[in-house]
C-alpha atoms as a PDB file:
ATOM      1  CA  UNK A   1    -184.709 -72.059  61.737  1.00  0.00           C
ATOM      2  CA  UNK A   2    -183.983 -75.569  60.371  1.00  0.00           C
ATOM      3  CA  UNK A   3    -180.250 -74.816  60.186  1.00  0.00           C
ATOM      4  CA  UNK A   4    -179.749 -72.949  63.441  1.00  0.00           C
ATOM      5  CA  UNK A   5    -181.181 -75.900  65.038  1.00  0.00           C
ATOM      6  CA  UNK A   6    -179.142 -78.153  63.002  1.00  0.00           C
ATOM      7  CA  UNK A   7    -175.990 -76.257  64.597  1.00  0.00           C
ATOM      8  CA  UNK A   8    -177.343 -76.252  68.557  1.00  0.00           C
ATOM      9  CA  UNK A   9    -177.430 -80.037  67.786  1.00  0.00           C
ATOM     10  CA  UNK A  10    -173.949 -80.562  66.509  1.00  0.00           C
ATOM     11  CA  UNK A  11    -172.892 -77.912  69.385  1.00  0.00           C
ATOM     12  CA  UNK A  12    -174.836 -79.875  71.740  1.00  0.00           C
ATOM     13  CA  UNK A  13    -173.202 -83.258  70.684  1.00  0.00           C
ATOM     14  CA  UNK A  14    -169.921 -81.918  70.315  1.00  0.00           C
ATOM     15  CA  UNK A  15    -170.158 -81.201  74.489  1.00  0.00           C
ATOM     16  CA  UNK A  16    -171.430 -84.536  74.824  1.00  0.00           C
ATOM     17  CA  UNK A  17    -168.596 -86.380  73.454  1.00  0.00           C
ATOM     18  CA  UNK A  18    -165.539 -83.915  74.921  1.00  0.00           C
ATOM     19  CA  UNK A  19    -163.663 -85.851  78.008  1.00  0.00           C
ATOM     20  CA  UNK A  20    -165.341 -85.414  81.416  1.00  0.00           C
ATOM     21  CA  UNK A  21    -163.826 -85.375  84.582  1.00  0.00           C
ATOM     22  CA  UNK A  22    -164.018 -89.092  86.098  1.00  0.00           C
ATOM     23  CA  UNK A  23    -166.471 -88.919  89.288  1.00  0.00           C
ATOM     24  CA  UNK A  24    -166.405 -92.939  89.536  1.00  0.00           C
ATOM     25  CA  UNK A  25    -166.043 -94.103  93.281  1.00  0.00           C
ATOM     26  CA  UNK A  26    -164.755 -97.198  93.728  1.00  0.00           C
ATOM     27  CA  UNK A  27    -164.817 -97.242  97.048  1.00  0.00           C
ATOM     28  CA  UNK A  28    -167.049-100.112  98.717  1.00  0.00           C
ATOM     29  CA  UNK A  29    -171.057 -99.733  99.454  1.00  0.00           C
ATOM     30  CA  UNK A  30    -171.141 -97.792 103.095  1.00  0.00           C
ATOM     31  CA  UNK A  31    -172.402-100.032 105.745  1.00  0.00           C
ATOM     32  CA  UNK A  32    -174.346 -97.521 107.461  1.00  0.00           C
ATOM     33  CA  UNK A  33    -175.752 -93.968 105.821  1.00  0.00           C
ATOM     34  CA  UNK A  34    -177.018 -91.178 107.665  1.00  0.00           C
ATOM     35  CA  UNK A  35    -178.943 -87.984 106.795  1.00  0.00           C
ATOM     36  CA  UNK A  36    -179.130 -85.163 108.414  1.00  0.00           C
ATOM     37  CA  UNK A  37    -181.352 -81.729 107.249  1.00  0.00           C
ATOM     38  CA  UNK A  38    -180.223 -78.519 107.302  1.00  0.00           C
ATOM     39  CA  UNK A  39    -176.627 -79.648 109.435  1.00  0.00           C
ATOM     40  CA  UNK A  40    -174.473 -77.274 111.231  1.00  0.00           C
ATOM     41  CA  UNK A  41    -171.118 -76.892 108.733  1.00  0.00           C
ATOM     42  CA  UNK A  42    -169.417 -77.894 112.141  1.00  0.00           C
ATOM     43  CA  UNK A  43    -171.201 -81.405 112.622  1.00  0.00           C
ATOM     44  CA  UNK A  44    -169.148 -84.686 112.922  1.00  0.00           C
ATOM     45  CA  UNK A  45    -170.488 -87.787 112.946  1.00  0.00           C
ATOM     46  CA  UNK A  46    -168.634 -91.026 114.275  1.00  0.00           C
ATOM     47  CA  UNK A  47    -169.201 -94.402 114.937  1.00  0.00           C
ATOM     48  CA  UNK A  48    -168.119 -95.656 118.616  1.00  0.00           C
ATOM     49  CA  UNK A  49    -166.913 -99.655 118.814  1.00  0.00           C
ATOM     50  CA  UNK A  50    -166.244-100.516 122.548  1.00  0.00           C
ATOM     51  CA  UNK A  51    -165.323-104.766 122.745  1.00  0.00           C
ATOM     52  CA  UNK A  52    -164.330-105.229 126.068  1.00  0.00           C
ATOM     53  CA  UNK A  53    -161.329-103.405 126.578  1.00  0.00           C
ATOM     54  CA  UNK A  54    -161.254-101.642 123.259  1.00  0.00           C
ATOM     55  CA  UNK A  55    -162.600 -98.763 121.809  1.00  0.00           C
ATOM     56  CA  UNK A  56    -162.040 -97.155 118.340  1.00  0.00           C
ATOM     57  CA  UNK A  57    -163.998 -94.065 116.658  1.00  0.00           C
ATOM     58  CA  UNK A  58    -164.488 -93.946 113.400  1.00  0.00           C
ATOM     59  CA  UNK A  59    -165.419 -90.252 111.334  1.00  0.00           C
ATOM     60  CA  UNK A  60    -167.951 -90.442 108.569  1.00  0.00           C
ATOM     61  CA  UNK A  61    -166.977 -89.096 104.896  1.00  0.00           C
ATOM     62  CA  UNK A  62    -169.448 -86.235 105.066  1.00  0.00           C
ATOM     63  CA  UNK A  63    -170.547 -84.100 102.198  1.00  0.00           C
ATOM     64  CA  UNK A  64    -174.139 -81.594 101.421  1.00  0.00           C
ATOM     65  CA  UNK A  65    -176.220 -81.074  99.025  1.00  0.00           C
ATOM     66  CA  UNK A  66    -178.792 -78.092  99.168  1.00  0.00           C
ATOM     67  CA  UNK A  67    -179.909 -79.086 102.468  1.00  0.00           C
ATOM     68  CA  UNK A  68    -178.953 -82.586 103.048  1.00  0.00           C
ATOM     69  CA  UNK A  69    -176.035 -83.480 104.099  1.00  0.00           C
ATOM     70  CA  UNK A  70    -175.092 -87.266 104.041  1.00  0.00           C
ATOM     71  CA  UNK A  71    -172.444 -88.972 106.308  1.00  0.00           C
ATOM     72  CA  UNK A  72    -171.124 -92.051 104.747  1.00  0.00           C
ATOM     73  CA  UNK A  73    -169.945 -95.128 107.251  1.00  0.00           C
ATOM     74  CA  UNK A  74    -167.231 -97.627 105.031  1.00  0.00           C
ATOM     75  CA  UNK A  75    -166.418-100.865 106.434  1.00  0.00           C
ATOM     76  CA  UNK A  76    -162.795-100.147 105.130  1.00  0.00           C
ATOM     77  CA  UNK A  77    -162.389 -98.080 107.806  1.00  0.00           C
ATOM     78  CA  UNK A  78    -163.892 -99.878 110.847  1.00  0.00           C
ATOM     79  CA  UNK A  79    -161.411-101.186 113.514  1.00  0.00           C
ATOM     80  CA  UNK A  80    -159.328-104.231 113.691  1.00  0.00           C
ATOM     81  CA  UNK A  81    -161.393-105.937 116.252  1.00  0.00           C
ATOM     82  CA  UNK A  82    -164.928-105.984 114.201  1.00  0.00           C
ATOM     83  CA  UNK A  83    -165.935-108.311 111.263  1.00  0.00           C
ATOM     84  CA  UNK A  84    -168.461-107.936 109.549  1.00  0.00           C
ATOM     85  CA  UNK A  85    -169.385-112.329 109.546  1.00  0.00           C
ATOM     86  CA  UNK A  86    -168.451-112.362 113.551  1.00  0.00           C
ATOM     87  CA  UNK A  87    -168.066-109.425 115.379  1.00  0.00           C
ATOM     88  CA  UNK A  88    -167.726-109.582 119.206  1.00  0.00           C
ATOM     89  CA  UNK A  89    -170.951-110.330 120.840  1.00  0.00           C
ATOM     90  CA  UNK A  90    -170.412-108.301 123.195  1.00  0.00           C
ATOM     91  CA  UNK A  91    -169.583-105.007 121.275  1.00  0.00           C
ATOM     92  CA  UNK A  92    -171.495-102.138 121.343  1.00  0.00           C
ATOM     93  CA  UNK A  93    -171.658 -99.371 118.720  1.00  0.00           C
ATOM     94  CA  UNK A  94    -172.556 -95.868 119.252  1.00  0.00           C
ATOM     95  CA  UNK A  95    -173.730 -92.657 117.026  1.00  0.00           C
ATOM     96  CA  UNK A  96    -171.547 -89.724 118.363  1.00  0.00           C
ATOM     97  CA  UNK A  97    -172.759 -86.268 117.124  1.00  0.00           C
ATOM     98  CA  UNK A  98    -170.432 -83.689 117.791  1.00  0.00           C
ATOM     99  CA  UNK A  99    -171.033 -79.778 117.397  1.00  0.00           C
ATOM    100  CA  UNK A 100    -169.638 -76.631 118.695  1.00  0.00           C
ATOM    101  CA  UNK A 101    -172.254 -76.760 121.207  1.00  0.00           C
ATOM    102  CA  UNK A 102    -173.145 -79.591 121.850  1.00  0.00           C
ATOM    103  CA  UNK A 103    -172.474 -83.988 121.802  1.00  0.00           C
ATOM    104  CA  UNK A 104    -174.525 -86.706 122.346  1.00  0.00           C
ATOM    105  CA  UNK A 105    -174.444 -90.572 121.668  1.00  0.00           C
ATOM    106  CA  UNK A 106    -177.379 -92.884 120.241  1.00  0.00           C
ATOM    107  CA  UNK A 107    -176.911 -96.722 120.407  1.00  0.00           C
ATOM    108  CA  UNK A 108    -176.885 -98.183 116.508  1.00  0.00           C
ATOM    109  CA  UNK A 109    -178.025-101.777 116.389  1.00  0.00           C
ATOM    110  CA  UNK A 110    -175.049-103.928 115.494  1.00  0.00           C
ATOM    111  CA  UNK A 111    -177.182-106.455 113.243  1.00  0.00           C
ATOM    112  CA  UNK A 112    -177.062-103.310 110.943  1.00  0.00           C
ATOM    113  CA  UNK A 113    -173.618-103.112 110.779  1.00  0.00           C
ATOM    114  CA  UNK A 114    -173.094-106.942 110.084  1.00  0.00           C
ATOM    115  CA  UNK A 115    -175.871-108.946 108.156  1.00  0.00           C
ATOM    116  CA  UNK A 116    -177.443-105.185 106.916  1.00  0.00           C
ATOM    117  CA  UNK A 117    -180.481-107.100 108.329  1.00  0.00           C
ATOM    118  CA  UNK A 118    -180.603-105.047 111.656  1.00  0.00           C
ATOM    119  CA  UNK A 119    -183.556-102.365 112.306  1.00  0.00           C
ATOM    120  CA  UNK A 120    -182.079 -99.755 109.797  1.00  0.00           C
ATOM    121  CA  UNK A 121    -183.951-100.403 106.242  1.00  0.00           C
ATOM    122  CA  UNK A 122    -180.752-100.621 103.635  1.00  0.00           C
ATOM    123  CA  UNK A 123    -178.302 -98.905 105.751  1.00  0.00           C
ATOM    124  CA  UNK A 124    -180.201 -95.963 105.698  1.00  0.00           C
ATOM    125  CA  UNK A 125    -181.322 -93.194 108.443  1.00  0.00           C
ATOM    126  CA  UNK A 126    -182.448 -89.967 109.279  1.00  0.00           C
ATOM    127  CA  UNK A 127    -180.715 -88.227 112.408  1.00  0.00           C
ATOM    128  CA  UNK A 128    -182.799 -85.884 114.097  1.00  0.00           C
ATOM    129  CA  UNK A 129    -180.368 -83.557 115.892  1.00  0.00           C
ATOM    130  CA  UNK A 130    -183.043 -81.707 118.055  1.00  0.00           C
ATOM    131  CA  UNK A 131    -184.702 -84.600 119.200  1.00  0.00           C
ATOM    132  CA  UNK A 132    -181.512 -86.564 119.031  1.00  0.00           C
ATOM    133  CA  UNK A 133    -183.624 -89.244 117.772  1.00  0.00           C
ATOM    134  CA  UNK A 134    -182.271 -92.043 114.861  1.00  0.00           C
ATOM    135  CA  UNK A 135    -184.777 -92.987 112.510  1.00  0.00           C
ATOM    136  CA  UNK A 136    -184.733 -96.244 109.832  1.00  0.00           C
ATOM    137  CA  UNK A 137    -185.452 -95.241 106.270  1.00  0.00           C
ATOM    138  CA  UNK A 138    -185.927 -91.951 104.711  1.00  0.00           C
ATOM    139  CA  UNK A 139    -189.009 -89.160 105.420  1.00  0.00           C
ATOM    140  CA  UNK A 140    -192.032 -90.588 103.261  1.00  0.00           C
ATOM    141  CA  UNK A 141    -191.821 -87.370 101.111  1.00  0.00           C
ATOM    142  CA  UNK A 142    -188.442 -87.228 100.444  1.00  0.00           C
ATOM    143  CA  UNK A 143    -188.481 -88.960  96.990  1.00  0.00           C
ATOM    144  CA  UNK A 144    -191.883 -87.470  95.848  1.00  0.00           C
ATOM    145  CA  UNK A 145    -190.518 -83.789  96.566  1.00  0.00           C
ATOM    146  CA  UNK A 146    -187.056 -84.741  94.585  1.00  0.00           C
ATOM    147  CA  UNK A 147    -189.074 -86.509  91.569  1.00  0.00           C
ATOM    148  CA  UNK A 148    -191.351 -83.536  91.374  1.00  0.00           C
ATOM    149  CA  UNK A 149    -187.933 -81.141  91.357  1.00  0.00           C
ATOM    150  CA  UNK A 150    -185.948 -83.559  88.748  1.00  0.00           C
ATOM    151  CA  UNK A 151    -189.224 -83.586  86.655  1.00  0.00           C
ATOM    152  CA  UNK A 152    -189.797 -79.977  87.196  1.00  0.00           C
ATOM    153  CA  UNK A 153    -186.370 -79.081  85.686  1.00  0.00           C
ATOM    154  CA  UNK A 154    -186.952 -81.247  82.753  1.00  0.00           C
ATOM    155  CA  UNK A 155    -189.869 -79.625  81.862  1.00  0.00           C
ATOM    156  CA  UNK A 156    -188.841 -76.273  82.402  1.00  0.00           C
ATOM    157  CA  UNK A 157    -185.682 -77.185  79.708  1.00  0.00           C
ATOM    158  CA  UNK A 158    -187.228 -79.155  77.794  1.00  0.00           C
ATOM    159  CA  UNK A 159    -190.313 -76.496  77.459  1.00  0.00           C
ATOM    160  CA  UNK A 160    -187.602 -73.697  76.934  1.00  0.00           C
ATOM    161  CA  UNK A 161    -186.676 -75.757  73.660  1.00  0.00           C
ATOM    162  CA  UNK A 162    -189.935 -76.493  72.518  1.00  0.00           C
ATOM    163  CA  UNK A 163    -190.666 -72.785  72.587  1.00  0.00           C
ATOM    164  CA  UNK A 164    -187.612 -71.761  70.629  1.00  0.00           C
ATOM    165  CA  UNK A 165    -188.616 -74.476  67.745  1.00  0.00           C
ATOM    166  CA  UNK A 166    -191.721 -72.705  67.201  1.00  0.00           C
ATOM    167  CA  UNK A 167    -194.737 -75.047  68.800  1.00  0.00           C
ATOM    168  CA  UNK A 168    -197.502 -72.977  69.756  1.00  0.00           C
ATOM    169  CA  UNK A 169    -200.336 -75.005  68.890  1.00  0.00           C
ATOM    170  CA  UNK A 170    -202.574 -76.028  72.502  1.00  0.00           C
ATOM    171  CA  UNK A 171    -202.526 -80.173  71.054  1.00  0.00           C
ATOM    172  CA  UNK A 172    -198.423 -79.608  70.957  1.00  0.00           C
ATOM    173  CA  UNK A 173    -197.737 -78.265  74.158  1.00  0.00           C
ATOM    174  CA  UNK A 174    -200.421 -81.103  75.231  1.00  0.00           C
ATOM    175  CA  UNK A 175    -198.092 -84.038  73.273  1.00  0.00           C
ATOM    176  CA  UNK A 176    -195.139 -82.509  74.907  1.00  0.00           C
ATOM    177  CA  UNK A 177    -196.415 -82.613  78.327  1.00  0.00           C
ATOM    178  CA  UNK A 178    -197.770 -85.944  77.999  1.00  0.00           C
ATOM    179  CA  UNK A 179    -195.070 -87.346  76.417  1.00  0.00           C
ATOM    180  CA  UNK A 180    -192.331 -85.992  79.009  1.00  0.00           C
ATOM    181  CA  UNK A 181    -194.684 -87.074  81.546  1.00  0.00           C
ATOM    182  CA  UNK A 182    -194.869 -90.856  80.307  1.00  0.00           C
ATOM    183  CA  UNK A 183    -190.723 -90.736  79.628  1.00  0.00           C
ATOM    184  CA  UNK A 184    -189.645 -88.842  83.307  1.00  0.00           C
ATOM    185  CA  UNK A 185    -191.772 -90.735  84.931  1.00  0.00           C
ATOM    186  CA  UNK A 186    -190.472 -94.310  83.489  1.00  0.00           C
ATOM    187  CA  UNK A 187    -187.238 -92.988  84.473  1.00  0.00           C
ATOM    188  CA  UNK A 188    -187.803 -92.348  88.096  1.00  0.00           C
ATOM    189  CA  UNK A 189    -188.855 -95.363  88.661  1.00  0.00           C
ATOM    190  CA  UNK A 190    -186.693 -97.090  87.466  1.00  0.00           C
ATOM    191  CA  UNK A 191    -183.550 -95.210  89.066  1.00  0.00           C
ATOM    192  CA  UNK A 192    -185.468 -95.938  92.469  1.00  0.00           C
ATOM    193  CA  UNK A 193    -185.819 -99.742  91.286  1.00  0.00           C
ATOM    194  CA  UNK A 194    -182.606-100.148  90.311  1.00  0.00           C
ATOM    195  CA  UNK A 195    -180.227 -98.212  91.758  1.00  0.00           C
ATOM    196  CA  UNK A 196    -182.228 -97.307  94.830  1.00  0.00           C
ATOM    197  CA  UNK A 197    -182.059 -93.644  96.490  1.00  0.00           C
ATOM    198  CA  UNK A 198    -178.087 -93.385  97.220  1.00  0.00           C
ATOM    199  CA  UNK A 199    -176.942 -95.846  94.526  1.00  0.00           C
ATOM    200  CA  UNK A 200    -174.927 -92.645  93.107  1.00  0.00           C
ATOM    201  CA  UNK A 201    -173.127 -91.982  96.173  1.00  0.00           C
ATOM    202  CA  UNK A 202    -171.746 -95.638  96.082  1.00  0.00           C
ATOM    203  CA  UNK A 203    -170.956 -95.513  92.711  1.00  0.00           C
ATOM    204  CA  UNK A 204    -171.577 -92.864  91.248  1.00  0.00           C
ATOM    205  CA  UNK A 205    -169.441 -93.201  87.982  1.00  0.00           C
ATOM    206  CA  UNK A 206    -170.814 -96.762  87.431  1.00  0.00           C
ATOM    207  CA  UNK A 207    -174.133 -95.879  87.944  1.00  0.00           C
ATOM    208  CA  UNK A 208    -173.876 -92.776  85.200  1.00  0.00           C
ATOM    209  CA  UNK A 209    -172.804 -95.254  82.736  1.00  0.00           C
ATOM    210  CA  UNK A 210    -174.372 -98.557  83.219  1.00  0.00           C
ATOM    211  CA  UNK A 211    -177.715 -96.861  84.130  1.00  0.00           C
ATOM    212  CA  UNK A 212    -178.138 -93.265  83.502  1.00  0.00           C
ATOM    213  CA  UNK A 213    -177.001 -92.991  80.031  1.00  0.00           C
ATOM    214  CA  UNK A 214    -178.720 -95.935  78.392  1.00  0.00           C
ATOM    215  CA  UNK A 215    -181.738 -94.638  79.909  1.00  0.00           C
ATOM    216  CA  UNK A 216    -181.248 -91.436  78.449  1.00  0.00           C
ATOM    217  CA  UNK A 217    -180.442 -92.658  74.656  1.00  0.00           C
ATOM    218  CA  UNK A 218    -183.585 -94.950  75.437  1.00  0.00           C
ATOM    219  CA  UNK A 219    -186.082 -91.783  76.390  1.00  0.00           C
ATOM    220  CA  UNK A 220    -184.525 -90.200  73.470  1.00  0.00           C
ATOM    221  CA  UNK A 221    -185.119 -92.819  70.962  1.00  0.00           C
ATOM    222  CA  UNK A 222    -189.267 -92.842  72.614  1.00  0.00           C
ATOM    223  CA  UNK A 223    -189.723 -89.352  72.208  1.00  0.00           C
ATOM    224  CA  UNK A 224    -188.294 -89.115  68.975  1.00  0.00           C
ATOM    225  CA  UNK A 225    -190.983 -91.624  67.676  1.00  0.00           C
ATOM    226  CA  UNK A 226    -193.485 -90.025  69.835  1.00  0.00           C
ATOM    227  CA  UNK A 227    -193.164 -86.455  68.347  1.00  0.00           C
ATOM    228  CA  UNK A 228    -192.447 -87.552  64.991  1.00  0.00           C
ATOM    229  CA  UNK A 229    -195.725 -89.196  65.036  1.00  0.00           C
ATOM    230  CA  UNK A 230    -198.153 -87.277  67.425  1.00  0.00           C
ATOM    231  CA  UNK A 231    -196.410 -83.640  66.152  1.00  0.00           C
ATOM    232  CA  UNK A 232    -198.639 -82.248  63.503  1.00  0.00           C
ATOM    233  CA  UNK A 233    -197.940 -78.318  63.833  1.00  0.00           C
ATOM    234  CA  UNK A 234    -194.567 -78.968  61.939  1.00  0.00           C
ATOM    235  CA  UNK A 235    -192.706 -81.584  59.909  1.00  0.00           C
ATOM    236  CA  UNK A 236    -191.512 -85.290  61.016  1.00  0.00           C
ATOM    237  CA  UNK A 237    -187.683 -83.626  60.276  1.00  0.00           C
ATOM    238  CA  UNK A 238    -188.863 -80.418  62.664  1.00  0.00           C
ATOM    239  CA  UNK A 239    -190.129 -82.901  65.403  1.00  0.00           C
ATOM    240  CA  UNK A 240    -187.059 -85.400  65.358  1.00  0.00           C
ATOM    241  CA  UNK A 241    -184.542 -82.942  65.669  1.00  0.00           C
ATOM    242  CA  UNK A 242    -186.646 -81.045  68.796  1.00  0.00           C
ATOM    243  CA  UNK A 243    -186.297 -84.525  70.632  1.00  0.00           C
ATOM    244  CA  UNK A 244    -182.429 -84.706  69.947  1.00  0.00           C
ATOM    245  CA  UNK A 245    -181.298 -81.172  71.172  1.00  0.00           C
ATOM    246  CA  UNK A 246    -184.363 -80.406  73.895  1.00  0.00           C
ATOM    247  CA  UNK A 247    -182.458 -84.107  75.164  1.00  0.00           C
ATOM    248  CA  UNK A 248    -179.449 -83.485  75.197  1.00  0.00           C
ATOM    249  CA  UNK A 249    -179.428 -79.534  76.724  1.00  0.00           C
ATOM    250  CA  UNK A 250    -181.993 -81.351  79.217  1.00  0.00           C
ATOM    251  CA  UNK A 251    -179.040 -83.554  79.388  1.00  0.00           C
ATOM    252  CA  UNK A 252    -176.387 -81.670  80.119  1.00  0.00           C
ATOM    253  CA  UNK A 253    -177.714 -78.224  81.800  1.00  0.00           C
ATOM    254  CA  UNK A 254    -180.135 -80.367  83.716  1.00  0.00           C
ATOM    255  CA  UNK A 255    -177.590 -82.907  84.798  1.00  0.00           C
ATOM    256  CA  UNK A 256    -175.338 -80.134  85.817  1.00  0.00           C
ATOM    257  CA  UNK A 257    -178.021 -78.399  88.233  1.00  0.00           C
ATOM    258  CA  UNK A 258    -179.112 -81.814  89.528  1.00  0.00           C
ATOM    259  CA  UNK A 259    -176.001 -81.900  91.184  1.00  0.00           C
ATOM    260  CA  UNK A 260    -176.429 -79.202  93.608  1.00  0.00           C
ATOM    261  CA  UNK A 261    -179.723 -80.704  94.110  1.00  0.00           C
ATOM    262  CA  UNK A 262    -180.467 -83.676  97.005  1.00  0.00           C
ATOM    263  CA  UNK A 263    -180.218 -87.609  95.019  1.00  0.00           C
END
C-alpha cells in the first residue's frame, strides 16, 4: 500500500509540474459585466452610445458556463467619443438584447460606465430576459450554491482518496470532514475577499498564480499537520502522504471539472 501510494504521488506531481497551456488574460478589467441564466446560444448583447449626433454599438465578449453565460463589456473597445474621466454629458447608453425572436433596449446608468460608482455594485448585473429587467449585483444565492458545489467536489475527491488509503475508523472520517471543512472553507472566503466573484474572468492566469496556488500549497501544508497529528488509525508517514496526493488529484481533477462549472 505504502509504495503504490508513493507512486500516485510522484505520478501526481509529475502532472503538476508538465507545461500547461497559458489561460492568462491580459486584457483590461471589463467596465460593465452581465449575467444572464440559462441564455439562448443566439443572444447578443451590446452596448448603445448615442452623443448628439453619434452613435456606436459595441458587442460583448460572451462565453457560458453550465448555465451562466457572462457577457464581458471592455473599455478598449468603447467608441472614440466616450472617456471614461469626461464623457459627454449628454450621452446616453443603452443595453440592446438581441435574439432570433426578439430585441429590446434597457437604459444603463452612465456613472457605471465612468467612476464604476453608478447604481451597478462592481460592474456587475443580472439580465432578466423575460422580464427584461437589469438588476445590480448577483442573486443572493449564487455564491452559497457554487461554494456548496466547489466544496462538494472536494469532498467527494478528497473522500475517494481517503477511502483508497484505508481509513475506516468513524473518528477518521470525522478528522477528515472537519478538517476539509476548516481548509475549503478558509479558501472560499478568501477567493471572494480577494479576488471577488469574476476576478478569474479578468485575469484569470494571474489570479491562478498569485492566488490560487499559494493557497493550495498553504491548505496542503495545514492538512498535512492536521492529519499527521489528529490521524491515529495509521502512521504519521500514512497520514502525510494522504494529504499530498488526496491534494493534488483534488487539485488537478477538481480544478479541471471546476471549469465547466459557474466562478
Amino acid at each position: 500500500m505504502k509504495k503504490k501510494a508513493l507512486v500516485l504521488c510522484l505520478s501526481l506531481l509529475l502532472c503538476l509540474l508538465l507545461p500547461l497551456p497559458a489561460s492568462a488574460n491580459a486584457a483590461e478589467p471589463p467596465r460593465l459585466s452581465v449575467i444572464v441564466l440559462n441564455p439562448p446560444e443566439d443572444l447578443r448583447l451590446s452596448l448603445v452610445f448615442t452623443s448628439q449626433d453619434q452613435e456606436e454599438s459595441v458587442q460583448a465578449e460572451g462565453t457560458r458556463l453550465a448555465w451562466e453565460g457572462y457577457y464581458l463589456f471592455r473599455p478598449a473597445s468603447f467608441p472614440s467619443f466616450w472617456d471614461w474621466e469626461d464623457s459627454p454629458q449628454d450621452m446616453t447608453i443603452l443595453l440592446k438584447a438581441e435574439t432570433a425572436e426578439e430585441s429590446f433596449s434597457i437604459p444603463v446608468d452612465n456613472q457605471t460606465l465612468t467612476t464604476g460608482t453608478g447604481s451597478y455594485y462592481n460592474n456587475l448585473c443580472v439580465l432578466d430576459l423575460s422580464a427584461q429587467t437589469l438588476t445590480p449585483g448577483a442573486p443572493w444565492w449564487r455564491q452559497p450554491v457554487l461554494i456548496l458545489l466547489r466544496v462538494g467536489l472536494t469532498l467527494l475527491l478528497e473522500g475517494l482518496v481517503f477511502l483508497l488509503f484505508g481509513y475506516r475508523q468513524r473518528r477518521s472520517w470525522l478528522v477528515f470532514l472537519v478538517v476539509n471543512l476548516v481548509t475549503q472553507g478558509a479558501v472560499n472566503a478568501m477567493l471572494l475577499w480577494g479576488v471577488g466573484p469574476f476576478g478569474n474572468l479578468h485575469a484569470s492566469g494571474l489570479v491562478f498564480l498569485l492566488v490560487y496556488v499559494p493557497m493550495e500549497l498553504a491548505v496542503m501544508a495545514v492538512e498535512i499537520v492536521a492529519f499527521r497529528r489528529l490521524l491515529r488509525e495509521k502512521r504519521k508517514l500514512d497520514a502525510t502522504v494522504y494529504a499530498i496526493v488526496a491534494n493534488l488529484f483534488s487539485w488537478l481533477l477538481g480544478g479541471a471539472m471546476l471549469t465547466y462549472l459557474p466562478l
